[in-house]
Protein backbone atom coordinates (compact mmCIF):
# COMPACT_ATOMS: atom_id res chain seq x y z
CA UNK A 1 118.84 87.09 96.56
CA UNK A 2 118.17 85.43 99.78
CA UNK A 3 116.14 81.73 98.96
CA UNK A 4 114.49 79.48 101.62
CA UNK A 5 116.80 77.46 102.02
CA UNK A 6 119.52 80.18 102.51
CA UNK A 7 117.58 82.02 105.02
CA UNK A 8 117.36 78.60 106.59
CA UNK A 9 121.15 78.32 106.66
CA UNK A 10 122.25 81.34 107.74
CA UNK A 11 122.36 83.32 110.57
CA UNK A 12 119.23 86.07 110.33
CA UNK A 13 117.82 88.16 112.77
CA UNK A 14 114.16 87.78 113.27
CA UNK A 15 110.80 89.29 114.94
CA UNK A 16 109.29 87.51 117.84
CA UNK A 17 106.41 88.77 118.79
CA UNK A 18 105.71 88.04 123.00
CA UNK A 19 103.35 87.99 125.36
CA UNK A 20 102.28 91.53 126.43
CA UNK A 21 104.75 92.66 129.17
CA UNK A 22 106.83 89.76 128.92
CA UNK A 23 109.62 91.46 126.54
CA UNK A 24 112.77 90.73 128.91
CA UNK A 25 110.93 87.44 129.87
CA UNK A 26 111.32 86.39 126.40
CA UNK A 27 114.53 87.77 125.50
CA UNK A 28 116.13 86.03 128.78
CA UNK A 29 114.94 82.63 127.84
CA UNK A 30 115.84 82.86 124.17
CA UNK A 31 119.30 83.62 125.26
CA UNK A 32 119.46 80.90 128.42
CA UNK A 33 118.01 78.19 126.54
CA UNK A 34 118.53 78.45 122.95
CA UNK A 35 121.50 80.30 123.61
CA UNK A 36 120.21 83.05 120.66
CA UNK A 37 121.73 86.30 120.43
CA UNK A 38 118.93 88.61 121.14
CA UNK A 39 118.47 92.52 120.82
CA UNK A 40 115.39 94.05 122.50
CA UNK A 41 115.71 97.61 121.60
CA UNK A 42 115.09 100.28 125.45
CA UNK A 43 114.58 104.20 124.93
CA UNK A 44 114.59 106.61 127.99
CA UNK A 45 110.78 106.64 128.43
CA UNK A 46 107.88 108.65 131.06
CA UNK A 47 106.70 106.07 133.01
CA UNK A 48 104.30 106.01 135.98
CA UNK A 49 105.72 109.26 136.91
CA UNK A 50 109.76 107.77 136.29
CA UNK A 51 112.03 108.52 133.69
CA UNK A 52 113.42 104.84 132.67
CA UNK A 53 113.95 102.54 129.89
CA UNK A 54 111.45 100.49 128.30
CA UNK A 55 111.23 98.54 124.72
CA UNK A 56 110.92 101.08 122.04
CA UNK A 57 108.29 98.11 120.26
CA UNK A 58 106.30 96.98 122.72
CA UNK A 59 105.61 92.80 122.61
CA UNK A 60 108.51 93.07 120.00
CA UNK A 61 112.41 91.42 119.99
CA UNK A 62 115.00 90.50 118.02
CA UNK A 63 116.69 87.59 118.00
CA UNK A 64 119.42 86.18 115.53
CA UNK A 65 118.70 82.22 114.17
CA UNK A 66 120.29 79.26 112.03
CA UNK A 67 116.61 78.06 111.32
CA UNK A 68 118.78 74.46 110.25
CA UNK A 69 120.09 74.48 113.54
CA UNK A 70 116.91 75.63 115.88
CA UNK A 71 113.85 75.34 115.45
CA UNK A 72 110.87 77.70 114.99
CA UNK A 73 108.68 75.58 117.31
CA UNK A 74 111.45 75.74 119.86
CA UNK A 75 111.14 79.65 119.81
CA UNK A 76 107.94 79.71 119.39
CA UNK A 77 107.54 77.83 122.86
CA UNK A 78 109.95 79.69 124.65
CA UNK A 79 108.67 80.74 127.57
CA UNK A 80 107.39 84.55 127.36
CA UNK A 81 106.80 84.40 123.28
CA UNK A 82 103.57 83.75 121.19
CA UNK A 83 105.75 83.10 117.94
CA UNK A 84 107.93 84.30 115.53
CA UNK A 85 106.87 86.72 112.88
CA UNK A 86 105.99 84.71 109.37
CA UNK A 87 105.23 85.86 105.94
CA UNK A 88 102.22 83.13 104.55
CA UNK A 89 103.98 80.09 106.82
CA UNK A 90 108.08 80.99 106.05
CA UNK A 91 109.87 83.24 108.77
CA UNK A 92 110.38 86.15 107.60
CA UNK A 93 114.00 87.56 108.60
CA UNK A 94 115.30 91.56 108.26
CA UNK A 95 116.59 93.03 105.19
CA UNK A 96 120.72 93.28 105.80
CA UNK A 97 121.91 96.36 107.76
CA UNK A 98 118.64 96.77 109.49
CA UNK A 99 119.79 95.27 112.71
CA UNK A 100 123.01 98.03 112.60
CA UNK A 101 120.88 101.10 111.50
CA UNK A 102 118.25 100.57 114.03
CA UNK A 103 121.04 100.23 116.88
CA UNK A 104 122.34 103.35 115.70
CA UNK A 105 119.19 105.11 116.00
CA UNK A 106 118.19 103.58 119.66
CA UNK A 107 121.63 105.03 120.40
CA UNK A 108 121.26 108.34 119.27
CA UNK A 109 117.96 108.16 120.45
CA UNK A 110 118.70 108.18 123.89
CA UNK A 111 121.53 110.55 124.10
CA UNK A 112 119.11 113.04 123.00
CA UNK A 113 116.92 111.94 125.81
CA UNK A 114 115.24 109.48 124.68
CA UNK A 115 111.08 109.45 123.52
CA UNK A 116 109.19 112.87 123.79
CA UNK A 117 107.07 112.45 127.17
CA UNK A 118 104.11 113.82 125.54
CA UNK A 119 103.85 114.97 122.12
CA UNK A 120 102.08 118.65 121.70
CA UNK A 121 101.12 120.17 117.66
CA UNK A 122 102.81 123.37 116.50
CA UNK A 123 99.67 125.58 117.56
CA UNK A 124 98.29 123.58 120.47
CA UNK A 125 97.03 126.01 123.40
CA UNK A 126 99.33 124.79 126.64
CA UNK A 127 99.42 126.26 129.98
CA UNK A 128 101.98 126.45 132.31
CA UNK A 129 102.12 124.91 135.41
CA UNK A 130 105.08 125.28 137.74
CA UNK A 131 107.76 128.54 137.99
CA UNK A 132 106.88 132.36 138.62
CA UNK A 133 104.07 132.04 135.05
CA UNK A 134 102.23 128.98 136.25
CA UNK A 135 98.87 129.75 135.21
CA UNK A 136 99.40 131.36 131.87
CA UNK A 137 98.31 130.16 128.55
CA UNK A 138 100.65 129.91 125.52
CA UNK A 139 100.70 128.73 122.27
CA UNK A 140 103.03 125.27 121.76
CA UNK A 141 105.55 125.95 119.06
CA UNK A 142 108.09 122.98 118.78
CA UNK A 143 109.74 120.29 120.79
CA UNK A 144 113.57 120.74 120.99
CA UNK A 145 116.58 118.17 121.37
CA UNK A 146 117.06 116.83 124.00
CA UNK A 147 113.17 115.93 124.32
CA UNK A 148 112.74 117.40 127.40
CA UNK A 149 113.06 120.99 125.83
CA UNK A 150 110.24 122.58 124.64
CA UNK A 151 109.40 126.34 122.98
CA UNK A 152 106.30 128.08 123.48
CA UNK A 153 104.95 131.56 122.18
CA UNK A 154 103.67 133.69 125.53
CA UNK A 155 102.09 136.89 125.26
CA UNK A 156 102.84 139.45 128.43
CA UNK A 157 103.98 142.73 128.99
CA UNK A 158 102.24 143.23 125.76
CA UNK A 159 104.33 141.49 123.36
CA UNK A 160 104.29 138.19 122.71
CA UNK A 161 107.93 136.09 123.27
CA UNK A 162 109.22 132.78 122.29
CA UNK A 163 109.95 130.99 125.67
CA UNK A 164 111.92 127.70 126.42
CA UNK A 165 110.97 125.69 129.17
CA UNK A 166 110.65 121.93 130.55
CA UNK A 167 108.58 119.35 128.68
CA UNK A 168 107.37 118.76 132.52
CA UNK A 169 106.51 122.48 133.01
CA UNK A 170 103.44 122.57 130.81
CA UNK A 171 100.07 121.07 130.37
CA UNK A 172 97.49 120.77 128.01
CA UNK A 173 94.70 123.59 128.25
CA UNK A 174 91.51 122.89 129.06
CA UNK A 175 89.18 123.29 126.46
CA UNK A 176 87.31 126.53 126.56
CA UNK A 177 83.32 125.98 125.79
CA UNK A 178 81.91 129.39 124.05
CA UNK A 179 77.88 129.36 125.58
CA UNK A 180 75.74 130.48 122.87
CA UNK A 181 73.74 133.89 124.46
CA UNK A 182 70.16 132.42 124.86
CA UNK A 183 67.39 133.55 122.82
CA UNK A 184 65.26 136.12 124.74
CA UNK A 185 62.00 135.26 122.77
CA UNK A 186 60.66 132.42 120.90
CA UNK A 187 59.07 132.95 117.94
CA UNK A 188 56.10 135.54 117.25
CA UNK A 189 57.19 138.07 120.36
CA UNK A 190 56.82 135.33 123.37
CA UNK A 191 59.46 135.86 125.52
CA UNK A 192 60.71 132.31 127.24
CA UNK A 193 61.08 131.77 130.68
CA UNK A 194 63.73 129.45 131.22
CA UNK A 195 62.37 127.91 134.00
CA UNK A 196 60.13 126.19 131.45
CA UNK A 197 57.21 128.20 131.16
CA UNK A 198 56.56 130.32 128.21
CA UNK A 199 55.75 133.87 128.89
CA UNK A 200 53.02 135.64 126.99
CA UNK A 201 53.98 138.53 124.89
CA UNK A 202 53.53 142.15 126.35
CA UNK A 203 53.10 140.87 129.84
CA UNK A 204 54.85 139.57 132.79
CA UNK A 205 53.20 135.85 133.03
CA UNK A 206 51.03 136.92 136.25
């Protein structure tokens, strides 16, 4: 069991939270000038209309410290951080072998293309909008691997067919508003006239 002191003398890795958008900021300047080994975890992300990589935790790295050798305030003031993640006022460092498991799973992560670019429920009403069906409605069944694949249930020639497509080929629906029919009268026989005026019963309002 890991004590104070031994987390102080050993080498841990460690959360440091940053400034928002300043993730490689931070991890640059924890590696130029405390010369820290630091791990900021990318996926294969949708961004501003680009498929690129970008930190899986947001504000979030990783960074490997002798606590006896630097100090916390030295992080801490690094440019780019705001500190380093603390349980009560002790740093708190990562249980061993989470550091390997979660490089595995960035890995693997993007081979299969990395992060879904949008996330649709098994049910969801989607409609296609590109290729020789743009316009119909389906039902969204699953997302596939790699996470640009997608399945969705359409209905023509009167069946209905499991289809794979493009994550980029559909869209959600539009919800559909149901109008409630209007009342024709209002209550003993008057008929209403929906231009505001109430009409009197068994005539035509002239």
């Amino acid at each position: 069991m890991l004590t104070t002191q031994n987390m102080i003398d050993s080498d841990l890795w460690y959360v440091v939270h940053t400034r928002p958008h300043k993730e490689l900021l931070a991890a640059g300047m924890l590696e130029e000038r405390l010369s820290l080994q630091v791990y900021l975890p990318e996926v294969l992300q949708k961004y501003r209309g680009q498929v690129v990589l970008r930190p899986l935790f947001p504000r979030y790295v990783f960074v490997q410290a002798n606590l006896s050798k630097v100090e916390v305030t030295a992080i801490n003031t690094t440019p780019g951080t705001l500190k380093i993640v603390v349980f009560g006022d002790i740093p708190l460092p990562l249980r061993p072998g989470v550091m390997a498991q979660l490089r595995v799973e960035v890995e693997k992560l993007n081979e299969e293309g990395g992060l879904p670019h949008d996330t649709y429920r098994s049910g969801e009403m989607v409609r296609l909008n590109s290729g020789p069906l743009k316009g119909l409605h389906a039902v969204f069944v699953k997302h596939l691997k790699p996470a640009e694949r997608v399945v969705v249930l359409l209905r023509f020639l009167g069946q209905q067919n499991e289809v794979e497509l493009d994550l980029r080929d559909i869209e959600r629906a539009s919800p559909v508003y149901h109008h409630k029919k209007r009342r024709g009268t209002r209550g003993g026989g008057r008929k209403i006239d929906y231009q505001g005026k109430e009409k009197p019963k068994g005539g035509d309002g002239g």
